[in-house]
Structures are given as structure tokens and as C-alpha cells.
N, C-alpha and C. Protein backbone atom coordinates (compact mmCIF):
# COMPACT_ATOMS: atom_id res chain seq x y z
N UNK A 1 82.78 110.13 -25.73
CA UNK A 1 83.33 110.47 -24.44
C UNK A 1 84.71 111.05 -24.65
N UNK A 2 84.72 112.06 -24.14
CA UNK A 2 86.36 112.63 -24.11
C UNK A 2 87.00 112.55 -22.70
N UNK A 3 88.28 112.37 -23.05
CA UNK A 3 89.47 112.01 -21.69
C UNK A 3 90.24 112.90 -21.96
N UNK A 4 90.38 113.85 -20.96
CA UNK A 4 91.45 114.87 -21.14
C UNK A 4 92.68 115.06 -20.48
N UNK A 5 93.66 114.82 -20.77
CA UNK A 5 95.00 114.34 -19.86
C UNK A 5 95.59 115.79 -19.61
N UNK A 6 95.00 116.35 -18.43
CA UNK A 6 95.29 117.23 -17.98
C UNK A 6 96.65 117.50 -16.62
N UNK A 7 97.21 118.19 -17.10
CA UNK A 7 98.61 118.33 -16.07
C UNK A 7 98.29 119.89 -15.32
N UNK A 8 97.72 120.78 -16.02
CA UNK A 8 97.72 122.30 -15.27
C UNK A 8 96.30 122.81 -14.95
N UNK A 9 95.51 122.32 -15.29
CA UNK A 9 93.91 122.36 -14.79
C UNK A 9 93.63 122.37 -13.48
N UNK A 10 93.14 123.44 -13.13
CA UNK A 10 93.16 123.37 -11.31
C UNK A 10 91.46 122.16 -11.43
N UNK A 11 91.82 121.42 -10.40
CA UNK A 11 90.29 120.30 -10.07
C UNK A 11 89.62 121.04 -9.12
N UNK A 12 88.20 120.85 -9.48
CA UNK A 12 87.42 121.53 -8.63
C UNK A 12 86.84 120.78 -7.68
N UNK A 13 86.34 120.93 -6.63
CA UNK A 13 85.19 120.09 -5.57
C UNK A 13 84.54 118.95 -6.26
N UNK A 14 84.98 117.72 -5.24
CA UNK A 14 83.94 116.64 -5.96
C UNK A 14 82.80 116.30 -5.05
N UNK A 15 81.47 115.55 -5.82
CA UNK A 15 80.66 115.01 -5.43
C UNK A 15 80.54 113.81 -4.55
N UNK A 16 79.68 113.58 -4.07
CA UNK A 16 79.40 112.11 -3.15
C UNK A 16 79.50 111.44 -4.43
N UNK A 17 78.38 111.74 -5.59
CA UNK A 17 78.29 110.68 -6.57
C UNK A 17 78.40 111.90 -7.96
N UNK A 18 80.30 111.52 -8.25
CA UNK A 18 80.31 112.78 -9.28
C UNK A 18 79.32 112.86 -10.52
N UNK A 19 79.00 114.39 -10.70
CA UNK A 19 78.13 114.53 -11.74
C UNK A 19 76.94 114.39 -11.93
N UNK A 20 76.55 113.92 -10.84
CA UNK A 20 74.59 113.29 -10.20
C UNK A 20 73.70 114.33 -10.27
N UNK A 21 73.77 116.02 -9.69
CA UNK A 21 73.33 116.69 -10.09
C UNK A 21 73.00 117.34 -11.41
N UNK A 22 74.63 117.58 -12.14
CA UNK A 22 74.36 118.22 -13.11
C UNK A 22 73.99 117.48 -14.17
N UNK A 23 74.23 115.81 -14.61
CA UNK A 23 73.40 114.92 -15.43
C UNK A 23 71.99 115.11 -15.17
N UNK A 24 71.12 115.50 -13.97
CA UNK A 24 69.78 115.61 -14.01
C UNK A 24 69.27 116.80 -14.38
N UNK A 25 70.16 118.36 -13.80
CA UNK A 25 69.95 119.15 -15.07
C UNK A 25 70.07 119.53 -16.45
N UNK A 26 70.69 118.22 -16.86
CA UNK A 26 71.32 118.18 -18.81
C UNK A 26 72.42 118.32 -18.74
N UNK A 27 73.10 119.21 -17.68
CA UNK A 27 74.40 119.48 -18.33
C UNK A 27 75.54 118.28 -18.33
N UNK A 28 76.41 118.81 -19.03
CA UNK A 28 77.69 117.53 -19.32
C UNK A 28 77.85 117.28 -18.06
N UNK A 29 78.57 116.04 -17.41
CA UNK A 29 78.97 115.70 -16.55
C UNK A 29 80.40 115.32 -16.42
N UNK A 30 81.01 115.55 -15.66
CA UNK A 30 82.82 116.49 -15.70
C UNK A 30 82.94 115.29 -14.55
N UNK A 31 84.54 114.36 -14.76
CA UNK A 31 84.86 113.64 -13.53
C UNK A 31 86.24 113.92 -13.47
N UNK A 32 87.10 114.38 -12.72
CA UNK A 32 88.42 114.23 -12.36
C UNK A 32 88.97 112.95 -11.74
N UNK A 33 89.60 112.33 -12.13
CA UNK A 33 90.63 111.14 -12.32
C UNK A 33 91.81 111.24 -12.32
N UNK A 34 92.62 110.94 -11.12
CA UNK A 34 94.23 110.88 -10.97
C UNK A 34 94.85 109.41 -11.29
N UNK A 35 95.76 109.20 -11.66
CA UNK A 35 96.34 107.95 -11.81
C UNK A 35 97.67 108.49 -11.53
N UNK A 36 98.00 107.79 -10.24
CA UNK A 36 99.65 107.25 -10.17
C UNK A 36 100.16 106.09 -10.41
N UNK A 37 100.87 106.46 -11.52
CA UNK A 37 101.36 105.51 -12.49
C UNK A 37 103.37 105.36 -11.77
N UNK A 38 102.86 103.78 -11.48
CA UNK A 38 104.41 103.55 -10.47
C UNK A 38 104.72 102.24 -11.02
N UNK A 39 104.35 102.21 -12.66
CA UNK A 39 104.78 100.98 -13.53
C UNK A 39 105.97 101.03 -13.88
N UNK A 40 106.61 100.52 -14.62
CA UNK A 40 108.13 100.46 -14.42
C UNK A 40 108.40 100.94 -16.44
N UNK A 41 109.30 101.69 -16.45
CA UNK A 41 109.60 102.93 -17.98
C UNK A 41 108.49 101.61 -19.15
N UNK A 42 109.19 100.25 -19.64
CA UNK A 42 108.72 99.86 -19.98
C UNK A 42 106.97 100.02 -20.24
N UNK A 43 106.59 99.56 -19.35
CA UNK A 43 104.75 99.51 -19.09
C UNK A 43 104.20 101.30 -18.50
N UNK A 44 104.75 102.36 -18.72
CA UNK A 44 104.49 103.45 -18.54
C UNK A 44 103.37 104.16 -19.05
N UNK A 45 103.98 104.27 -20.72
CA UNK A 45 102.95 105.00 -21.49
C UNK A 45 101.68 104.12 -22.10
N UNK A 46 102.22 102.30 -21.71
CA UNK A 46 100.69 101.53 -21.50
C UNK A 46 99.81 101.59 -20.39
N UNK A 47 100.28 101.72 -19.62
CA UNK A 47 99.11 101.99 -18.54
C UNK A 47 98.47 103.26 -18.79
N UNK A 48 98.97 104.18 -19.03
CA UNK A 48 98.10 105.67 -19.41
C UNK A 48 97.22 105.22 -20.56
N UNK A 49 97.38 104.92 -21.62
CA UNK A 49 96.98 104.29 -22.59
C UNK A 49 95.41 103.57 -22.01
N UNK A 50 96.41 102.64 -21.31
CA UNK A 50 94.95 101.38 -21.01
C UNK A 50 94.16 101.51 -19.84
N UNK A 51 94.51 103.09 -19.22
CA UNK A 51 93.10 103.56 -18.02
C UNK A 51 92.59 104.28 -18.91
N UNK A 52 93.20 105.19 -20.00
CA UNK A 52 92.02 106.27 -20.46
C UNK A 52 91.16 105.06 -21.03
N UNK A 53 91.81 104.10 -22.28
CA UNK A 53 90.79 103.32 -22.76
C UNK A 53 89.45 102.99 -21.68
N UNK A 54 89.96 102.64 -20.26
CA UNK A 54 88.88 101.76 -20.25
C UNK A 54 87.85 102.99 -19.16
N UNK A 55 88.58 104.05 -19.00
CA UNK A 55 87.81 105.33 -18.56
C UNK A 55 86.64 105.75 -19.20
N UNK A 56 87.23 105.72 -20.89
CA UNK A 56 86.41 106.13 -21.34
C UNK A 56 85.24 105.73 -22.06
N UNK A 57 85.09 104.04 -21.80
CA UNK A 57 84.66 102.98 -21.98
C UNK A 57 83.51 103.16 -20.78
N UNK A 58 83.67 103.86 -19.67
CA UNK A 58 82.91 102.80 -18.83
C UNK A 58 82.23 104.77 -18.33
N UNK A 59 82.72 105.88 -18.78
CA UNK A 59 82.30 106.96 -18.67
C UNK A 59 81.41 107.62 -19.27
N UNK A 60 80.70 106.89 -20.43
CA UNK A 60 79.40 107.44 -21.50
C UNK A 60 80.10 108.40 -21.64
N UNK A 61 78.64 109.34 -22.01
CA UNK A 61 78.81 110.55 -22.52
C UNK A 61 79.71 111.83 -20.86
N UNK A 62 80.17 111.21 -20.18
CA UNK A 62 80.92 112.35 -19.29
C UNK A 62 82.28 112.79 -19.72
N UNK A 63 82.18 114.19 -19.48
CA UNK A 63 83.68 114.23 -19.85
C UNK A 63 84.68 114.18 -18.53
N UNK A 64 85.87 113.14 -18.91
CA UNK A 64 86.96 113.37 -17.96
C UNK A 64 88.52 113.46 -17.89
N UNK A 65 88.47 114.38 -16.87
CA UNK A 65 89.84 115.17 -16.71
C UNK A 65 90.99 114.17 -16.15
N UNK A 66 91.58 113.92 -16.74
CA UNK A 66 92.96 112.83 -15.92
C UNK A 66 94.44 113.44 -16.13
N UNK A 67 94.67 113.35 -14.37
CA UNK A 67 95.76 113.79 -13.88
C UNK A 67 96.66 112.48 -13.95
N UNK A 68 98.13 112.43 -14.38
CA UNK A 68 98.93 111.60 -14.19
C UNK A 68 99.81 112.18 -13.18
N UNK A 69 99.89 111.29 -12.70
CA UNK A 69 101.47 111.44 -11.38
C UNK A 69 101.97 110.19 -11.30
N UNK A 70 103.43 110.37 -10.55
CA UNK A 70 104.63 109.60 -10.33
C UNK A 70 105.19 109.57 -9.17
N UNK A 71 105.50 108.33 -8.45
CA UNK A 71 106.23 108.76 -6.91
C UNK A 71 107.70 108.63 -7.76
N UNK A 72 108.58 109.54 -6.92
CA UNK A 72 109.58 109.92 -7.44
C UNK A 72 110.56 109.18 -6.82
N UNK A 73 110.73 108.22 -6.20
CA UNK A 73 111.09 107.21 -5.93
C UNK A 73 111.56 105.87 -6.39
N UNK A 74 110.80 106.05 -7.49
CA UNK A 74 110.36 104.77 -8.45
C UNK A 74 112.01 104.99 -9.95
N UNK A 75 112.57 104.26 -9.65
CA UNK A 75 113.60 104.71 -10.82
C UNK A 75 113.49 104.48 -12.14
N UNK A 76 113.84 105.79 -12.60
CA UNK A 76 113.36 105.90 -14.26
C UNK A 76 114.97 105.94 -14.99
N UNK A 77 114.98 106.13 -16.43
CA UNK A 77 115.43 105.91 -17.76
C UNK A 77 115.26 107.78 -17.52
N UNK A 78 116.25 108.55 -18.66
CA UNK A 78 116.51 109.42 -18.93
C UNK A 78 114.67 109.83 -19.68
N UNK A 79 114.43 108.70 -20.80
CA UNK A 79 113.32 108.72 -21.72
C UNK A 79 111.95 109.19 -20.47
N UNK A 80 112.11 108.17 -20.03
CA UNK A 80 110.63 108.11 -18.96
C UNK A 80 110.56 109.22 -17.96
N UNK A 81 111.67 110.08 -17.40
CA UNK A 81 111.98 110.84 -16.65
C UNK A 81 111.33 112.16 -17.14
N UNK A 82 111.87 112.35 -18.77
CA UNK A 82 111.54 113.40 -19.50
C UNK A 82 109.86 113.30 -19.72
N UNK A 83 109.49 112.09 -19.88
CA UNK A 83 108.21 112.21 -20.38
C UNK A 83 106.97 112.06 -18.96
N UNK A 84 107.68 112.31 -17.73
CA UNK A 84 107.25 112.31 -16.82
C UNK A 84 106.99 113.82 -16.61
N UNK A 85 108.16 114.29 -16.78
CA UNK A 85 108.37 115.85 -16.20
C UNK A 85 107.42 116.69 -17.23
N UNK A 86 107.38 116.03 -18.16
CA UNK A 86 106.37 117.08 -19.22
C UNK A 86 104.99 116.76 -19.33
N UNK A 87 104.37 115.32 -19.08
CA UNK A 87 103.17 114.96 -18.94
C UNK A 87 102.48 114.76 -17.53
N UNK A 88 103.25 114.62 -16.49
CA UNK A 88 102.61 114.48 -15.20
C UNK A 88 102.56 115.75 -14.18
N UNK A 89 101.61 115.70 -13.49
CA UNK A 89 102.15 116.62 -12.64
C UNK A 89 102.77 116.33 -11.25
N UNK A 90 102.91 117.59 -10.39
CA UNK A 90 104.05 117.00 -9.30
C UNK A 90 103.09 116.49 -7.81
N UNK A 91 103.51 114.93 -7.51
CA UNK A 91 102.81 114.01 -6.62
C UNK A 91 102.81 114.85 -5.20
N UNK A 92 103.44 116.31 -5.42
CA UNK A 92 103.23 116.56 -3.58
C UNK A 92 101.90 117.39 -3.81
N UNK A 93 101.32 117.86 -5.18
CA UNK A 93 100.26 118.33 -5.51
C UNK A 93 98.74 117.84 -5.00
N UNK A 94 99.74 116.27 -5.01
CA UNK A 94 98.03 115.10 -5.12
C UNK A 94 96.87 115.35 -3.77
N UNK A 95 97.86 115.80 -2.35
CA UNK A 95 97.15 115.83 -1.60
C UNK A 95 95.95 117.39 -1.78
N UNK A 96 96.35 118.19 -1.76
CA UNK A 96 95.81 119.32 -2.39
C UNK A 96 94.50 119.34 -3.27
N UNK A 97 94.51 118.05 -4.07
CA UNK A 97 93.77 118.29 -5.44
C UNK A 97 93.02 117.99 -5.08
N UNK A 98 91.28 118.43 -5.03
CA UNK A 98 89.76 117.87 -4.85
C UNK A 98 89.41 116.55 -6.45
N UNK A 99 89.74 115.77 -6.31
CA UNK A 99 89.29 114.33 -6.80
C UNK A 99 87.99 113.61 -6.72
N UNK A 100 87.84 112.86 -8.13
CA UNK A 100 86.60 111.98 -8.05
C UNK A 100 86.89 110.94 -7.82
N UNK A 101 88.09 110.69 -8.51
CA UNK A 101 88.58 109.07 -7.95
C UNK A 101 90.41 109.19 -8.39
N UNK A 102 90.87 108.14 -7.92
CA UNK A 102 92.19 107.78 -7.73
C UNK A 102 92.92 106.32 -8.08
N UNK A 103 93.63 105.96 -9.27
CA UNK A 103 94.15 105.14 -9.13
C UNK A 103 96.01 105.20 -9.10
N UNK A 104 95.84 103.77 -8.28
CA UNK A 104 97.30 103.79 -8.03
C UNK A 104 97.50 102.53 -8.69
N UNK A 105 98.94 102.39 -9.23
CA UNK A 105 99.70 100.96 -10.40
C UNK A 105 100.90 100.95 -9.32
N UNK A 106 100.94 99.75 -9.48
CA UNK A 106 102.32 99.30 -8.23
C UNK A 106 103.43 99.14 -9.25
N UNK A 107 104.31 99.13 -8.48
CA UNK A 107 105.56 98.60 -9.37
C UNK A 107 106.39 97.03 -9.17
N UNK A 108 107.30 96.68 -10.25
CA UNK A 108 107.71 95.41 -10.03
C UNK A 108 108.60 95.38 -8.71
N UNK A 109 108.41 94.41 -8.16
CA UNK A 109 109.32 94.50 -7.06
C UNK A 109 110.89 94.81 -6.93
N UNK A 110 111.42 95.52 -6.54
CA UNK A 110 112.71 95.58 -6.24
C UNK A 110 113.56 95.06 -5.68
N UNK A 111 113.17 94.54 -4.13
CA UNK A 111 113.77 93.80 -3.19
C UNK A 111 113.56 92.40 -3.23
N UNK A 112 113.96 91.15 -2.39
CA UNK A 112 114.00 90.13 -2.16
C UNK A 112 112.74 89.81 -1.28
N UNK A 113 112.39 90.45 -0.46
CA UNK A 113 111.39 90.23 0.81
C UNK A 113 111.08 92.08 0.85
N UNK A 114 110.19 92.35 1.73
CA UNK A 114 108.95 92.97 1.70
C UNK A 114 110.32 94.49 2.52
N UNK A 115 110.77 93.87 3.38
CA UNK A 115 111.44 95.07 4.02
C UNK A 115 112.59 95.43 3.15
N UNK A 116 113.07 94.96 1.99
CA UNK A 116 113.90 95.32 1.52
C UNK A 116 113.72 96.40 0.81
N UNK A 117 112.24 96.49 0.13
CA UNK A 117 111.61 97.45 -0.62
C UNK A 117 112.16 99.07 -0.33
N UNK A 118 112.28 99.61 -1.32
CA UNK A 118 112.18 101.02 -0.83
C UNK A 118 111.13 102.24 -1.28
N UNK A 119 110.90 103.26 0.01
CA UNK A 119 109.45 103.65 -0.36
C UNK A 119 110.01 104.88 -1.13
């Protein structure tokens, strides 16, 4: 199974049940996968790490395309910033993009209570 951590790949139209057709005509079966990753610099490049693992674990023989994004909100390290700007693409994109699926990673809390949070 290949996972392709794609940042400039335009995504195409998804399925009710991606890939259902073209697995019954033979051909490869293609899934697009976004992850917004809103883990904190530390746990960053593990979470990318430990969705492709288990993407590609649970994806057989399909191949899939994974988009990383970031809410820009979320405060980064000079390190994590850079390796954001060069591996992710930009989160006002996300609505735009035709998707198979979507995950979102929360971050550690910031505030004391729930309204303190900032979005």
C-alpha cells in the first residue's frame, strides 16, 4: 500500500463508498485523506507518522493521497512553523478540496475553562 503525502495534487470527486467502482473494474483504488494536525510542535511529525502508519494498515492494496493541514491559530516553534509551511498545505484550501475522509487532532489545552480557549 502506498501513502502519498501530497501538498500540490489537485483532489478529485469523491465517492459514496471511495473506490467501489473502480476496485470492481481492477483498477487501483485511489483515496484522498486530509489530516488536520492541531497537535502541539512536540507530537507533530508523530501524528503524521502514526495516521499514515495506520492508513496504510487498514487501506490494502489502495493507494492514498494525504493532505496535511494546520489551523493557524495553534502556536508553533520557528522549527514546526517551517516544517508546516513546506509540508502542509493552506487550511483555507480545505473547504474547496473534494475529500474521502477527514481527520482532525485536537490540541493540548490552553486555557483554564472552556471559554478561555482560543479559536
Amino acid at each position: 500500500m502506498v501513502v502519498l503525502f501530497d501538498k500540490q495534487r489537485s483532489i478529485a470527486s469523491p465517492t459514496l463508498v471511495p473506490g467501489q467502482d473502480a476496485s470492481a473494474r481492477g483498477e487501483p483504488v485511489e483515496l484522498t485523506i486530509a489530516l488536520v494536525n492541531n497537535m502541539p510542535d512536540g507530537a507533530l511529525k508523530a501524528t503524521e507518522r502514526q495516521f499514515a502508519r495506520l492508513l496504510s494498515g487498514a487501506a490494502g492494496q489502495a493507494r492514498v493521497h494525504f493532505h496535511c493541514f494546520s489551523l493557524p491559530s495553534v502556536g508553533r516553534s520557528a522549527a514546526a512553523r517551517a516544517h508546516i509551511d513546506k509540508e502542509y498545505g493552506d487550511i483555507a484550501d480545505l473547504g474547496r478540496l473534494k475529500i474521502d475522509g477527514l481527520i482532525v487532532t485536537g490540541a493540548e489545552p490552553a486555557g483554564c475553562t472552556l471559554p478561555q480557549e482560543t479559536l
